[in-house]
N, C-alpha and C. Protein backbone atom coordinates (compact mmCIF):
# COMPACT_ATOMS: atom_id res chain seq x y z
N UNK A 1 -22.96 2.29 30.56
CA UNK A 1 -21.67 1.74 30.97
C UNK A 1 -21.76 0.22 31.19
N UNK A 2 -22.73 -0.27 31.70
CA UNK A 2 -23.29 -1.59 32.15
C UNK A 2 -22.98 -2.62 31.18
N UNK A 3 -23.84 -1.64 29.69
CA UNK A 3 -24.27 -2.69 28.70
C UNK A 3 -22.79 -2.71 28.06
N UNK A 4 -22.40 -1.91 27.67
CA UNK A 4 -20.76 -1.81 27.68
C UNK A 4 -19.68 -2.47 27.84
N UNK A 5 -19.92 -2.79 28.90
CA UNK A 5 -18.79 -3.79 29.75
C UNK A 5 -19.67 -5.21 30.06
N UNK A 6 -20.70 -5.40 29.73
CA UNK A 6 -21.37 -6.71 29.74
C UNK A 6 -21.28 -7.27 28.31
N UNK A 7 -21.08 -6.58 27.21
CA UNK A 7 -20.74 -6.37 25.85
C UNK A 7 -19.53 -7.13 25.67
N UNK A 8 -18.52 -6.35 25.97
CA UNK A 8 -17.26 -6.65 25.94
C UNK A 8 -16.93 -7.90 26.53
N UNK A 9 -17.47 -8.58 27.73
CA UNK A 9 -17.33 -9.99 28.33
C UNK A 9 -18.19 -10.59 27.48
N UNK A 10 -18.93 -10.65 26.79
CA UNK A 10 -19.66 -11.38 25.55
C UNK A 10 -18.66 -11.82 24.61
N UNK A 11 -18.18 -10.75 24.14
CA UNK A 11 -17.23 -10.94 22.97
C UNK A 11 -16.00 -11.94 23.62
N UNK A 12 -15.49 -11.48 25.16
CA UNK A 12 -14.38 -12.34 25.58
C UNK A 12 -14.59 -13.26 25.33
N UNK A 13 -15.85 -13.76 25.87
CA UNK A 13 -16.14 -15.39 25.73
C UNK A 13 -16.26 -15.80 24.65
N UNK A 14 -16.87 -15.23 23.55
CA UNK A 14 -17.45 -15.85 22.15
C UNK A 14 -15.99 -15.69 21.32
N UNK A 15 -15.02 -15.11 21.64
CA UNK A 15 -13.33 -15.23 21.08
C UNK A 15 -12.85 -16.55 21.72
N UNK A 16 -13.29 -16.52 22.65
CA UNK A 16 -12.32 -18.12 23.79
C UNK A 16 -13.23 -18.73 22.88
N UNK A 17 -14.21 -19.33 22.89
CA UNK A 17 -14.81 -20.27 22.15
C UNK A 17 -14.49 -20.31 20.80
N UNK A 18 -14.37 -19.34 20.29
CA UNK A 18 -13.72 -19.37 18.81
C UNK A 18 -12.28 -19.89 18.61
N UNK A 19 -10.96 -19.32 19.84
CA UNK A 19 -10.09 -19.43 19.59
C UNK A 19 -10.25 -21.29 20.22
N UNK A 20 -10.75 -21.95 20.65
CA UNK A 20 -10.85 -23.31 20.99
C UNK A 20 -11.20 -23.77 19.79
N UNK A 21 -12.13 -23.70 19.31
CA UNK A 21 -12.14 -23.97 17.84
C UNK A 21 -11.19 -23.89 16.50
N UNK A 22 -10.99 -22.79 16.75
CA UNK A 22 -9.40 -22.47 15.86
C UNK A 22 -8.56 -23.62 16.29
N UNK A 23 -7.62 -23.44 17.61
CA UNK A 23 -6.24 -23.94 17.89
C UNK A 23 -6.65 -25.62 18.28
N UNK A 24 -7.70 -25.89 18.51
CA UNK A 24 -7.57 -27.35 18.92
C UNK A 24 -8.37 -28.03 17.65
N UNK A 25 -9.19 -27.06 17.13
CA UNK A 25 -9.84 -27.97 16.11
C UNK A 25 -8.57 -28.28 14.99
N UNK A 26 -7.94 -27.66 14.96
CA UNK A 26 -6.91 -27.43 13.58
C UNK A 26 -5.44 -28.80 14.42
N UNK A 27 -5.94 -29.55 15.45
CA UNK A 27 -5.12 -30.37 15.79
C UNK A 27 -5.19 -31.83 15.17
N UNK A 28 -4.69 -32.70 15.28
CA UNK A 28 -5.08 -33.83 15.04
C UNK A 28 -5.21 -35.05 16.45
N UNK A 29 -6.40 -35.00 16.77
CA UNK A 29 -6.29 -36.35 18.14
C UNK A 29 -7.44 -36.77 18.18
N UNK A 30 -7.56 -37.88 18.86
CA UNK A 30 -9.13 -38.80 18.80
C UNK A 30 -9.78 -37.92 19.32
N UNK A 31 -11.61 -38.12 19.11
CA UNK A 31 -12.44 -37.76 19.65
C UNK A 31 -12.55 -36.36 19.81
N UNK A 32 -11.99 -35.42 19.07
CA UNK A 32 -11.58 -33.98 19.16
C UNK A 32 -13.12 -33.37 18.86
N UNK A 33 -14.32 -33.88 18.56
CA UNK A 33 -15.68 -33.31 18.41
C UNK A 33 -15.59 -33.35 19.67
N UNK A 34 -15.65 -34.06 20.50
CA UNK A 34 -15.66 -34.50 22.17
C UNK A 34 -15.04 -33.59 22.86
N UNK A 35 -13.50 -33.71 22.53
CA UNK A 35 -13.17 -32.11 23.42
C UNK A 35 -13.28 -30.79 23.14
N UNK A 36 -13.60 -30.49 22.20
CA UNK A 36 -13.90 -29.12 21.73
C UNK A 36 -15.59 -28.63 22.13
N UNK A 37 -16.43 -29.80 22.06
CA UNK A 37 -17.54 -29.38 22.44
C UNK A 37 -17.78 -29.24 24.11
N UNK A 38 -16.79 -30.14 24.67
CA UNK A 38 -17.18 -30.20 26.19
C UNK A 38 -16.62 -28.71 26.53
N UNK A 39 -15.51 -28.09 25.97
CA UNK A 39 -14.96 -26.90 26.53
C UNK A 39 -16.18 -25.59 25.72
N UNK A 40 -16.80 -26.24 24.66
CA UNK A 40 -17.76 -24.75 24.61
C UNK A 40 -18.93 -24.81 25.35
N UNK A 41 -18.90 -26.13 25.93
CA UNK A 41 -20.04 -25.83 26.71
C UNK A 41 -19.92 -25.31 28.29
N UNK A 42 -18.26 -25.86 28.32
CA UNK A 42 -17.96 -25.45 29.29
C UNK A 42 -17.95 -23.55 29.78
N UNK A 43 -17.38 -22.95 28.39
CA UNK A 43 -17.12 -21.51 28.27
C UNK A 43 -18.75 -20.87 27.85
N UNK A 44 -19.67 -21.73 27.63
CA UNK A 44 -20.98 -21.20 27.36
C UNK A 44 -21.85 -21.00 29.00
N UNK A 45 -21.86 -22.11 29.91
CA UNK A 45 -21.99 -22.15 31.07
C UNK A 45 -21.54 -21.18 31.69
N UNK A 46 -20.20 -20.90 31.79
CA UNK A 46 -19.65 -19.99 32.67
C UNK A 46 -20.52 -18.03 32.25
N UNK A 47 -20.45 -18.29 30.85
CA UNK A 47 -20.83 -16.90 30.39
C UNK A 47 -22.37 -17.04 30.70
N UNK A 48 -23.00 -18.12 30.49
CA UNK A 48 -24.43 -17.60 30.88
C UNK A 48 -25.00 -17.35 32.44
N UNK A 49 -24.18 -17.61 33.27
CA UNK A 49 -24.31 -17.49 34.42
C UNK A 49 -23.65 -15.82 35.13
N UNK A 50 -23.01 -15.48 34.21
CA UNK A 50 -22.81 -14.23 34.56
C UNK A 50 -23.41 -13.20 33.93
N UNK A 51 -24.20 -14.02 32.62
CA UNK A 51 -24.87 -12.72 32.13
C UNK A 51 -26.41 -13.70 31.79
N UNK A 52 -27.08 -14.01 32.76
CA UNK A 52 -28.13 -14.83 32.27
C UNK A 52 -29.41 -14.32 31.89
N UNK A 53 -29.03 -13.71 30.97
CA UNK A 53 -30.00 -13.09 29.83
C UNK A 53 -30.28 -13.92 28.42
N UNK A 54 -32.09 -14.23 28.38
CA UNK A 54 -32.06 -14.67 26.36
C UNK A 54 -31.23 -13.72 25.61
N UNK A 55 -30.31 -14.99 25.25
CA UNK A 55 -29.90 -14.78 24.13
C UNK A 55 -28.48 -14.17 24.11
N UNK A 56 -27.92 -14.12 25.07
CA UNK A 56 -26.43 -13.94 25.32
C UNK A 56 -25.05 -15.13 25.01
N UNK A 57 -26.19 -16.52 25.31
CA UNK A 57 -25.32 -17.53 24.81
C UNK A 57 -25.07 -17.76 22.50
N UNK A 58 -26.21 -17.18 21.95
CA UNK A 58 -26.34 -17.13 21.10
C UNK A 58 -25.45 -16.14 20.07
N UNK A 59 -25.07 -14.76 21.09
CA UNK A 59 -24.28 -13.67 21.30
C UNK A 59 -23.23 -14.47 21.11
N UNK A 60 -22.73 -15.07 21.69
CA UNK A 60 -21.37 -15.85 21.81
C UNK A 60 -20.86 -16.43 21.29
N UNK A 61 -21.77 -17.34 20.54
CA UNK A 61 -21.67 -18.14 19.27
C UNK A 61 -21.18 -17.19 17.84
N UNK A 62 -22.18 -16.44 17.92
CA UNK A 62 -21.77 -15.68 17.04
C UNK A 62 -20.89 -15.04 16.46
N UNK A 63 -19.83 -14.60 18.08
CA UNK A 63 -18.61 -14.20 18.16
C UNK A 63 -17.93 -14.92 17.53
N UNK A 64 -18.28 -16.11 17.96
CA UNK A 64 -17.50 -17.42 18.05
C UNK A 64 -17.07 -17.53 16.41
N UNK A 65 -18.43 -17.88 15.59
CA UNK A 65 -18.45 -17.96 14.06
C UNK A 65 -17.42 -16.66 13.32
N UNK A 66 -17.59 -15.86 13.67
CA UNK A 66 -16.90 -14.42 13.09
C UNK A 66 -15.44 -14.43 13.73
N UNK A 67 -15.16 -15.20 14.48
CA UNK A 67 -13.57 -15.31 15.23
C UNK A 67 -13.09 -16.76 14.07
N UNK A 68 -13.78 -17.45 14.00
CA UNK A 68 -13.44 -18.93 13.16
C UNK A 68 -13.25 -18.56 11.70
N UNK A 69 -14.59 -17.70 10.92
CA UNK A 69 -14.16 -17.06 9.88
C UNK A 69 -13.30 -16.59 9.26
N UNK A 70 -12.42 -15.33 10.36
CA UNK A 70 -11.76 -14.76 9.97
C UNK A 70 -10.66 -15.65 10.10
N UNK A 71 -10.60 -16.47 10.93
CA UNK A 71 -8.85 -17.08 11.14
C UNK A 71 -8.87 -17.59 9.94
N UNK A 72 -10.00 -18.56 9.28
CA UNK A 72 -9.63 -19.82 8.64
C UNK A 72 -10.31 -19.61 7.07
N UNK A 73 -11.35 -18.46 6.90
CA UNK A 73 -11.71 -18.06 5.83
C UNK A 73 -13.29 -19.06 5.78
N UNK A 74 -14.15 -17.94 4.76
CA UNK A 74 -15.57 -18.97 4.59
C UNK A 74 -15.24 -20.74 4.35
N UNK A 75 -14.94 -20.53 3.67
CA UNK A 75 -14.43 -22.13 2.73
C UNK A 75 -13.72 -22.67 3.57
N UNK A 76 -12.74 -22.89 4.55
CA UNK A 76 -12.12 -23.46 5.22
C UNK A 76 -12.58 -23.75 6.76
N UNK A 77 -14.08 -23.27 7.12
CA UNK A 77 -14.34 -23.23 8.31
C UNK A 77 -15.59 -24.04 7.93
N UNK A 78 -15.69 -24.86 8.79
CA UNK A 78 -16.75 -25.68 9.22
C UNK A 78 -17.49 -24.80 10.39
N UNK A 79 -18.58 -24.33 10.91
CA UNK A 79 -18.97 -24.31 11.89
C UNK A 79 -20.55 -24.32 12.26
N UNK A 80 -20.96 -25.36 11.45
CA UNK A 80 -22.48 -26.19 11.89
C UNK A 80 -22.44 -26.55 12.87
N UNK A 81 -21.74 -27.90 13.50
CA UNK A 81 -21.72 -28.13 14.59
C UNK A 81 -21.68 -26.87 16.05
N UNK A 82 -21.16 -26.58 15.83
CA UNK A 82 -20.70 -25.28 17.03
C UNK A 82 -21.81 -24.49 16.85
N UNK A 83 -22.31 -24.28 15.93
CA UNK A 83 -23.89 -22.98 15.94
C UNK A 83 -25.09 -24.20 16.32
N UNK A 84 -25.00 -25.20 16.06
CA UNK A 84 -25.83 -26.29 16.37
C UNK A 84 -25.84 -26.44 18.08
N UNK A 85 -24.39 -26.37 18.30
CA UNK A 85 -24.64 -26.36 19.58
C UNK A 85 -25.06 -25.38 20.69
N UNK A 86 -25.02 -23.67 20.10
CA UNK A 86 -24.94 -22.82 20.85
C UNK A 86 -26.17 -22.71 20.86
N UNK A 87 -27.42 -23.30 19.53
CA UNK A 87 -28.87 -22.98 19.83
C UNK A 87 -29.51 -23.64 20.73
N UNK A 88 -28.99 -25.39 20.61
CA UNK A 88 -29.25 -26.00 21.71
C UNK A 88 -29.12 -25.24 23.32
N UNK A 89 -27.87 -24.98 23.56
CA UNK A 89 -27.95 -24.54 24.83
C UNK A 89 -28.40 -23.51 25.44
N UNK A 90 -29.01 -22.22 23.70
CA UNK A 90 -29.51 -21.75 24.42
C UNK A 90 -31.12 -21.75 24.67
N UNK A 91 -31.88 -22.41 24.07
CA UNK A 91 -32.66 -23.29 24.52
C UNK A 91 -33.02 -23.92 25.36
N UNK A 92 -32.02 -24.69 25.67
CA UNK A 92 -32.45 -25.20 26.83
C UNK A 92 -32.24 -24.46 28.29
N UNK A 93 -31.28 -23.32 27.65
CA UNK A 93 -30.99 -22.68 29.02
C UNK A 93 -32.19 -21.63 29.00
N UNK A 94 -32.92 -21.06 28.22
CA UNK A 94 -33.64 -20.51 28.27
C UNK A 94 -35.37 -20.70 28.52
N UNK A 95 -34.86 -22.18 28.74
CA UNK A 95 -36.17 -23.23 29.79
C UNK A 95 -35.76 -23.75 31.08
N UNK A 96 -34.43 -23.96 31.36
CA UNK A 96 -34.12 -23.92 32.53
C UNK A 96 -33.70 -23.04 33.42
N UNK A 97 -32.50 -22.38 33.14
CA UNK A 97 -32.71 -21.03 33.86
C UNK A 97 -32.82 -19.56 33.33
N UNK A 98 -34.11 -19.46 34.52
CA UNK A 98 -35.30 -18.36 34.10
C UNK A 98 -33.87 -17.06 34.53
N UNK A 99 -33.53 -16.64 35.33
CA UNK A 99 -32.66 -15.98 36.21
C UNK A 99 -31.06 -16.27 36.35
N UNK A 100 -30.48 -15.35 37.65
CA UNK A 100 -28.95 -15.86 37.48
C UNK A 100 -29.35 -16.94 38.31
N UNK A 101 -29.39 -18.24 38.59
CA UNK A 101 -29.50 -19.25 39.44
C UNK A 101 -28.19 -19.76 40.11
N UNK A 102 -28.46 -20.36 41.36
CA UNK A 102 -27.31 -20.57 42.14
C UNK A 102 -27.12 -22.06 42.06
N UNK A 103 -27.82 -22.32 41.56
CA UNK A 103 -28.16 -23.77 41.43
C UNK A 103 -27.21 -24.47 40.47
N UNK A 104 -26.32 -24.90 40.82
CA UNK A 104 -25.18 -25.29 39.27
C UNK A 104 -25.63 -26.71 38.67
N UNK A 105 -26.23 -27.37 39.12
CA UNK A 105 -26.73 -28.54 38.17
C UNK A 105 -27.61 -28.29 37.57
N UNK A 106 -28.03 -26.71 37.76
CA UNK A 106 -28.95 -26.53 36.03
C UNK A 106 -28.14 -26.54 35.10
N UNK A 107 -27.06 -25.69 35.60
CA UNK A 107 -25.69 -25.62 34.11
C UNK A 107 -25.36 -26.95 33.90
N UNK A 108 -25.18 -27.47 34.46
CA UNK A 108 -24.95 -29.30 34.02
C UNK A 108 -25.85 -30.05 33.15
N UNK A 109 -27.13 -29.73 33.53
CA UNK A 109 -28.64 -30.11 32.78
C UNK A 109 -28.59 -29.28 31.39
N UNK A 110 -28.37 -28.36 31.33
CA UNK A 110 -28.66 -27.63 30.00
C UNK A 110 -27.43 -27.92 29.31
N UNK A 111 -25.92 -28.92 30.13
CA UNK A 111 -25.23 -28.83 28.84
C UNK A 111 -25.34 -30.56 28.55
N UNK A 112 -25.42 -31.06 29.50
CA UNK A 112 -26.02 -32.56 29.09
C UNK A 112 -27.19 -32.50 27.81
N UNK A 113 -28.50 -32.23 28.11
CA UNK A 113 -29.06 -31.74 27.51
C UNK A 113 -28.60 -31.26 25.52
N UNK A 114 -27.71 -30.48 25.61
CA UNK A 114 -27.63 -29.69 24.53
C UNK A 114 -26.68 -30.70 23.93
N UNK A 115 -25.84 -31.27 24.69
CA UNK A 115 -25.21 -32.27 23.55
C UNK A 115 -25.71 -33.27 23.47
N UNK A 116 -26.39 -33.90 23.98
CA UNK A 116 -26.87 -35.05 23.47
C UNK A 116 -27.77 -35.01 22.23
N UNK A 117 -28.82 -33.98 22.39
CA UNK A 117 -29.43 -33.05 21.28
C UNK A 117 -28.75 -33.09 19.87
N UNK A 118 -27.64 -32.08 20.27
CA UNK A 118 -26.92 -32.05 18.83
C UNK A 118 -26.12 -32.63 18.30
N UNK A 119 -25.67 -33.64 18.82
CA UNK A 119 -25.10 -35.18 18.28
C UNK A 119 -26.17 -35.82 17.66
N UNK A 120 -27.63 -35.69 18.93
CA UNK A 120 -27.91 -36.40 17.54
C UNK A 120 -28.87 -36.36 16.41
N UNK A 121 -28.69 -35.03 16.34
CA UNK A 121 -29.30 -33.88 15.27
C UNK A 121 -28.48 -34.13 14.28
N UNK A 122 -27.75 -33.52 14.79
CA UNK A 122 -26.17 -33.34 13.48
C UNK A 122 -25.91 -34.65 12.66
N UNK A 123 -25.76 -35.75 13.52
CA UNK A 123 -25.99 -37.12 12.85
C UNK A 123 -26.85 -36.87 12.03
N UNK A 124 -28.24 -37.13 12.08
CA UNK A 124 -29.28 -37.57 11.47
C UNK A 124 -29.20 -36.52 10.08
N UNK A 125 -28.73 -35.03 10.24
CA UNK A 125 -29.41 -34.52 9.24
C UNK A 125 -28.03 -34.34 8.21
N UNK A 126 -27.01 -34.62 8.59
CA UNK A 126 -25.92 -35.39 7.97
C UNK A 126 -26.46 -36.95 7.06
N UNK A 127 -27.03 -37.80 7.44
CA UNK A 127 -27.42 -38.90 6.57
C UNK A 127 -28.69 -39.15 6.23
N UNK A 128 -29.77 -38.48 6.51
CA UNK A 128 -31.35 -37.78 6.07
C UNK A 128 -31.39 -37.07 5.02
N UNK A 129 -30.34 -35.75 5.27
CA UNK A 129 -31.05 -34.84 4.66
C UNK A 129 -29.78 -34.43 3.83
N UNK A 130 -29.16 -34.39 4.54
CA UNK A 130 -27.84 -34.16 3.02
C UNK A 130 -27.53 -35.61 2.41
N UNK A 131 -27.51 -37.10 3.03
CA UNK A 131 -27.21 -38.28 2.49
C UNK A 131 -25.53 -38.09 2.45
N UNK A 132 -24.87 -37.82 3.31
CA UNK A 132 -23.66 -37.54 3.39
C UNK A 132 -23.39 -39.74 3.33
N UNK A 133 -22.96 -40.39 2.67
CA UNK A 133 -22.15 -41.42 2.42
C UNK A 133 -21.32 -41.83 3.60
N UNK A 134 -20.79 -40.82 3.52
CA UNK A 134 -19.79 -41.37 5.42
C UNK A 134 -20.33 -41.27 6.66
N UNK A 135 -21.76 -40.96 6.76
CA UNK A 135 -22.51 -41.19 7.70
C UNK A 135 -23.51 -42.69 7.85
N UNK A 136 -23.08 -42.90 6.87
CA UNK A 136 -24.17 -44.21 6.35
C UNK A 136 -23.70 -45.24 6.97
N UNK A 137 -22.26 -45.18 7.72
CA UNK A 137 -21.60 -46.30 8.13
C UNK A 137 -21.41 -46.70 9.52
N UNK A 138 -20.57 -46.83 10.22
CA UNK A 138 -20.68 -47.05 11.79
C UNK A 138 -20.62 -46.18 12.32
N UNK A 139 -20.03 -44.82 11.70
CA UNK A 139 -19.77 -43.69 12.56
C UNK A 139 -21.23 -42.86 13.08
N UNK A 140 -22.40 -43.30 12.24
CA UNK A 140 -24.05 -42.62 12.53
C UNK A 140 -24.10 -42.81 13.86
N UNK A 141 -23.96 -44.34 14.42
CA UNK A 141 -24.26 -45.12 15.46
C UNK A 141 -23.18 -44.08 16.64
N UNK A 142 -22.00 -44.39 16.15
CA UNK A 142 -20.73 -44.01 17.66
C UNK A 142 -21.11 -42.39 17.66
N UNK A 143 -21.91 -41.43 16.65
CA UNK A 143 -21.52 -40.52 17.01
C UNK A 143 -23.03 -40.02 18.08
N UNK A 144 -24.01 -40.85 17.84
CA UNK A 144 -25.20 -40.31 18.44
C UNK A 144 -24.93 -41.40 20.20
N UNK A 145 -24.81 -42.52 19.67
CA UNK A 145 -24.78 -43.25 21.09
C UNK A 145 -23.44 -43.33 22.25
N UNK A 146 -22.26 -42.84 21.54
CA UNK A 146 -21.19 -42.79 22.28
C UNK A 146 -20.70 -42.02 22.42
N UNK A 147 -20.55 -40.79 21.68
CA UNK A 147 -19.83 -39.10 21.45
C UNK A 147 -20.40 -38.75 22.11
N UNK A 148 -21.62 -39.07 21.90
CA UNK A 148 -22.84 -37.92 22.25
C UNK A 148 -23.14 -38.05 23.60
N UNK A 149 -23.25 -39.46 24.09
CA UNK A 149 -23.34 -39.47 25.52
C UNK A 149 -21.77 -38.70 26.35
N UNK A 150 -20.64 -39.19 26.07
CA UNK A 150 -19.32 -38.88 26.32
C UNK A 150 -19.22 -37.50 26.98
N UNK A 151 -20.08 -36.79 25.50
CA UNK A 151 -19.85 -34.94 25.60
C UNK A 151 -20.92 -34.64 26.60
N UNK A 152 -21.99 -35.15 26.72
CA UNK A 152 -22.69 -35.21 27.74
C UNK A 152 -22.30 -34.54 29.16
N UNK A 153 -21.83 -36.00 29.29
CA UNK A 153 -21.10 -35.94 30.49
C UNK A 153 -19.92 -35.30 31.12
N UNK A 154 -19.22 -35.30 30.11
CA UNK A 154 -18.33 -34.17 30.19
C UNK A 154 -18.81 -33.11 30.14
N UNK A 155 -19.55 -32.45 29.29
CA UNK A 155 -19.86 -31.09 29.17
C UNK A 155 -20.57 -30.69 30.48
N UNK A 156 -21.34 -31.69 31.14
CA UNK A 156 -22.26 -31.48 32.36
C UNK A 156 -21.32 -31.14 33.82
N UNK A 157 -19.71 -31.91 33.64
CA UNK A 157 -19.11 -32.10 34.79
C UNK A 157 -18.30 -30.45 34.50
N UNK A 158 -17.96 -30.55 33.43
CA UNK A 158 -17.27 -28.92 33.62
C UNK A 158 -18.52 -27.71 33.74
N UNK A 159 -19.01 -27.94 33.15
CA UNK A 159 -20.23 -26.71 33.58
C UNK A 159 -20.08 -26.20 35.12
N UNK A 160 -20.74 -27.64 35.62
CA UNK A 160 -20.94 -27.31 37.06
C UNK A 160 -19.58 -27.21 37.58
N UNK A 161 -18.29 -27.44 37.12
CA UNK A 161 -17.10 -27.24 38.21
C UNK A 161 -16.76 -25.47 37.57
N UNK A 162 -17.29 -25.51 36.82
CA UNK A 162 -16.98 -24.22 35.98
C UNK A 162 -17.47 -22.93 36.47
N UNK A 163 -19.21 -23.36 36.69
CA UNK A 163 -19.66 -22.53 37.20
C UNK A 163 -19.13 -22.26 38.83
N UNK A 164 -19.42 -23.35 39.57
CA UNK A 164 -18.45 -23.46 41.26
C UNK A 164 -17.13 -22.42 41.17
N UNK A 165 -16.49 -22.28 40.45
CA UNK A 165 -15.19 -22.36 40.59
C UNK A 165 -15.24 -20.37 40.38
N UNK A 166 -15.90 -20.09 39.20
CA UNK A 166 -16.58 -18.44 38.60
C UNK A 166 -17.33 -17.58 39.92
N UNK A 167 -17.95 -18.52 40.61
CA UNK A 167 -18.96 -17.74 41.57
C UNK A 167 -18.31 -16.73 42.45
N UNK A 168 -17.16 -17.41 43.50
CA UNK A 168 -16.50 -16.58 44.53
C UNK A 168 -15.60 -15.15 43.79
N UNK A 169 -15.77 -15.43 42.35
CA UNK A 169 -14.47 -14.31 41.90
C UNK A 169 -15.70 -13.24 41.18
N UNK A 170 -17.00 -13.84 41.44
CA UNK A 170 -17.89 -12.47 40.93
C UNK A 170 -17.72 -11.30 41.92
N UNK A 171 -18.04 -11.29 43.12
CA UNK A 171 -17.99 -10.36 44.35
C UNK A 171 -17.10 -9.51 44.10
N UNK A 172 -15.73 -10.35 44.06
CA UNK A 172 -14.32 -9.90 44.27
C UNK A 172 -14.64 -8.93 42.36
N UNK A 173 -15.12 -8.94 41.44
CA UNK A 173 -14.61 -8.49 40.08
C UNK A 173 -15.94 -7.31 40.67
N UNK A 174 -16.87 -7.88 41.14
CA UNK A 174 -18.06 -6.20 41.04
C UNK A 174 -17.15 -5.13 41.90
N UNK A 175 -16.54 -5.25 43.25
CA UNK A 175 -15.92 -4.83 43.96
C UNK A 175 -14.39 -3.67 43.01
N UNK A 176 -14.36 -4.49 41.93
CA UNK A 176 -13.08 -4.09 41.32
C UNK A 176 -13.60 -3.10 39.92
N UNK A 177 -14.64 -3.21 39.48
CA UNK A 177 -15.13 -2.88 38.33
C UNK A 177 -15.64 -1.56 38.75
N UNK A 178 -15.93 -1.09 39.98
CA UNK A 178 -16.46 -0.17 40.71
C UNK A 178 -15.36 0.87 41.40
N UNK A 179 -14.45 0.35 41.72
CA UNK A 179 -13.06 1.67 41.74
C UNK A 179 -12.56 1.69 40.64
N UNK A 180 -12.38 0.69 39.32
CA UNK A 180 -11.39 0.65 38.02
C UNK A 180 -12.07 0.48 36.87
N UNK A 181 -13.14 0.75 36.59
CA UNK A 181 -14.02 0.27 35.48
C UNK A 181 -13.22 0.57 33.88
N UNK A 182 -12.44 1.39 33.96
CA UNK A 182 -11.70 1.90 33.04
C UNK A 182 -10.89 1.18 32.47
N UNK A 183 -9.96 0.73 34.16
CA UNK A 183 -8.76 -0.37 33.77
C UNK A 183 -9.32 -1.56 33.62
N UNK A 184 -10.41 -2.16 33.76
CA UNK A 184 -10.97 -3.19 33.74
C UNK A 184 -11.26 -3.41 32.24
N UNK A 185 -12.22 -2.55 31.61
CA UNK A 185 -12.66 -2.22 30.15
C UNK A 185 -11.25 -2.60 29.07
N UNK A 186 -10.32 -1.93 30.06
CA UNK A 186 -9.00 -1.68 28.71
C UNK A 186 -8.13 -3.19 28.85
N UNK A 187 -8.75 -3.96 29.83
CA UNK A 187 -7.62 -5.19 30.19
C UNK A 187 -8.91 -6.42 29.36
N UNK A 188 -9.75 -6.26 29.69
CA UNK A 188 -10.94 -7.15 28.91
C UNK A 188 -10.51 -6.85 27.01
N UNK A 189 -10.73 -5.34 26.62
CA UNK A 189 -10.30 -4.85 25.46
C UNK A 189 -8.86 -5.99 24.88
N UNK A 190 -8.05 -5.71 25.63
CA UNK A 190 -6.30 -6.28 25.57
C UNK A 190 -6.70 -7.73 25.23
N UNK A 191 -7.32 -8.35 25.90
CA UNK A 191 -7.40 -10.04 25.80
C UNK A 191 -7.99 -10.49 24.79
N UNK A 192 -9.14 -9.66 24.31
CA UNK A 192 -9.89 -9.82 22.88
C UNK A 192 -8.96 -9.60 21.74
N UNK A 193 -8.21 -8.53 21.38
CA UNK A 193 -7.16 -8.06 20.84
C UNK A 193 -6.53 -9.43 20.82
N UNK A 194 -6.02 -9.49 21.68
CA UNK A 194 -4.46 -10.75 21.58
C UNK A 194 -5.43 -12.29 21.70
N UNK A 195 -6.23 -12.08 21.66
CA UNK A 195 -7.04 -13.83 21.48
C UNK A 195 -7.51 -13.80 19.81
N UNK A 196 -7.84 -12.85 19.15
CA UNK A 196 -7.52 -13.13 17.71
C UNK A 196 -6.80 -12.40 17.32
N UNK A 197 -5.86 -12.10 17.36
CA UNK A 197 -4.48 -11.67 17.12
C UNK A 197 -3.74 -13.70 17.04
N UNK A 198 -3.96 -14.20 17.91
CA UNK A 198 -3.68 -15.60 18.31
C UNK A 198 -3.56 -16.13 17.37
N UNK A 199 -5.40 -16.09 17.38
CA UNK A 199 -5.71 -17.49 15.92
C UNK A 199 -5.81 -17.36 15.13
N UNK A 200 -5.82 -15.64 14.47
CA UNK A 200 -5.26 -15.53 13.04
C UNK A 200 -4.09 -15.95 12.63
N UNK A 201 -2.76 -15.96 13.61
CA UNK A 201 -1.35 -15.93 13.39
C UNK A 201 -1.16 -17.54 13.57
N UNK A 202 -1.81 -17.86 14.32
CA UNK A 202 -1.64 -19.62 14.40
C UNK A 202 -2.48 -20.70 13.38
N UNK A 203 -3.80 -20.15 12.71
CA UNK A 203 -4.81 -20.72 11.91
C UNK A 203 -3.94 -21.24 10.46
């Protein structure tokens, strides 16, 4: 029953991260690598702290890729960056926290950490190794020294308000999962449903 319903909040999260990808990536506004990554790191934080097990953040991603897929099709989906980022964090979360930790500036550390990483990974193997032309220009520089710090910091400040904010409503959900596990299952079920139901109909 456990793995079940720890299952199913996997998938919640790795749909939210997908459907962020879908509906905001498909927007047009500055710096949109910037906000899309600070909110998956934000929705990666929150999920690894409730299920802080190797390899659950990786779980998520995955979701994530197979939620982006389907909205937008192989060919129309980019999602290097976003799997770039989910290995990073889980990496690093899987050197920083060993356990569920109470400690929320580890979640801050592992998402600082993970973006700065994959900014400036992604850079480099964008104009290294593929020789991508439009990396060759000023954008190499803004995206490793200024994005990358940006998402940083951002990604580090929502983590930790993210995680703060998740903690007091664990008690209150074990408390609830334990007289309603049923209705709980079928309302988690409902949100997955209607979160790509979403970004298929909006993609």
């Amino acid at each position: 029953m456990k793995l079940k319903r720890d299952f199913l909040w996997i998938i919640l999260f790795g749909s939210l991260i997908g459907l962020n990808e879908t509906l905001l990536g498909g927007m047009h506004m500055p710096n949109k690598s910037v906000i899309l990554s600070a909110i998956t790191l934000l929705l990666l934080s929150v999920g690894r702290y409730q299920f802080p097990k190797t390899g659950t953040s990786l779980l998520m991603i995955a979701v994530a890729v197979l939620f982006k897929i389907t909205d937008l099709g192989i060919y129309g989906c980019k999602v290097e960056g976003m799997v770039m980022l989910g290995v990073a964090f889980e990496v690093f979360a899987s050197l920083i926290i060993r356990q569920k930790s109470t400690k929320f500036y580890h979640y801050s550390i592992v998402s600082f950490a993970a973006a700065l990483s994959t900014f400036a990974v992604f850079a480099l193997m964008q104009r290294y190794v593929f020789h991508n032309e439009y990396w060759y220009g000023p954008k190499f520089s803004e995206h490793i020294f200024i994005k990358g710090p940006i998402t940083a910091v951002a990604g580090a400040g929502l983590a930790y308000l993210g995680v703060m904010a998740v903690k007091p409503l664990i008690g209150w959900y074990n408390k609830v999962i334990i007289k309603n596990p049923y209705t709980v299952q079928g309302v988690i079920g409902f949100l997955i449903v209607g979160f790509w139901f979403l970004g298929y109909f909006s993609a």
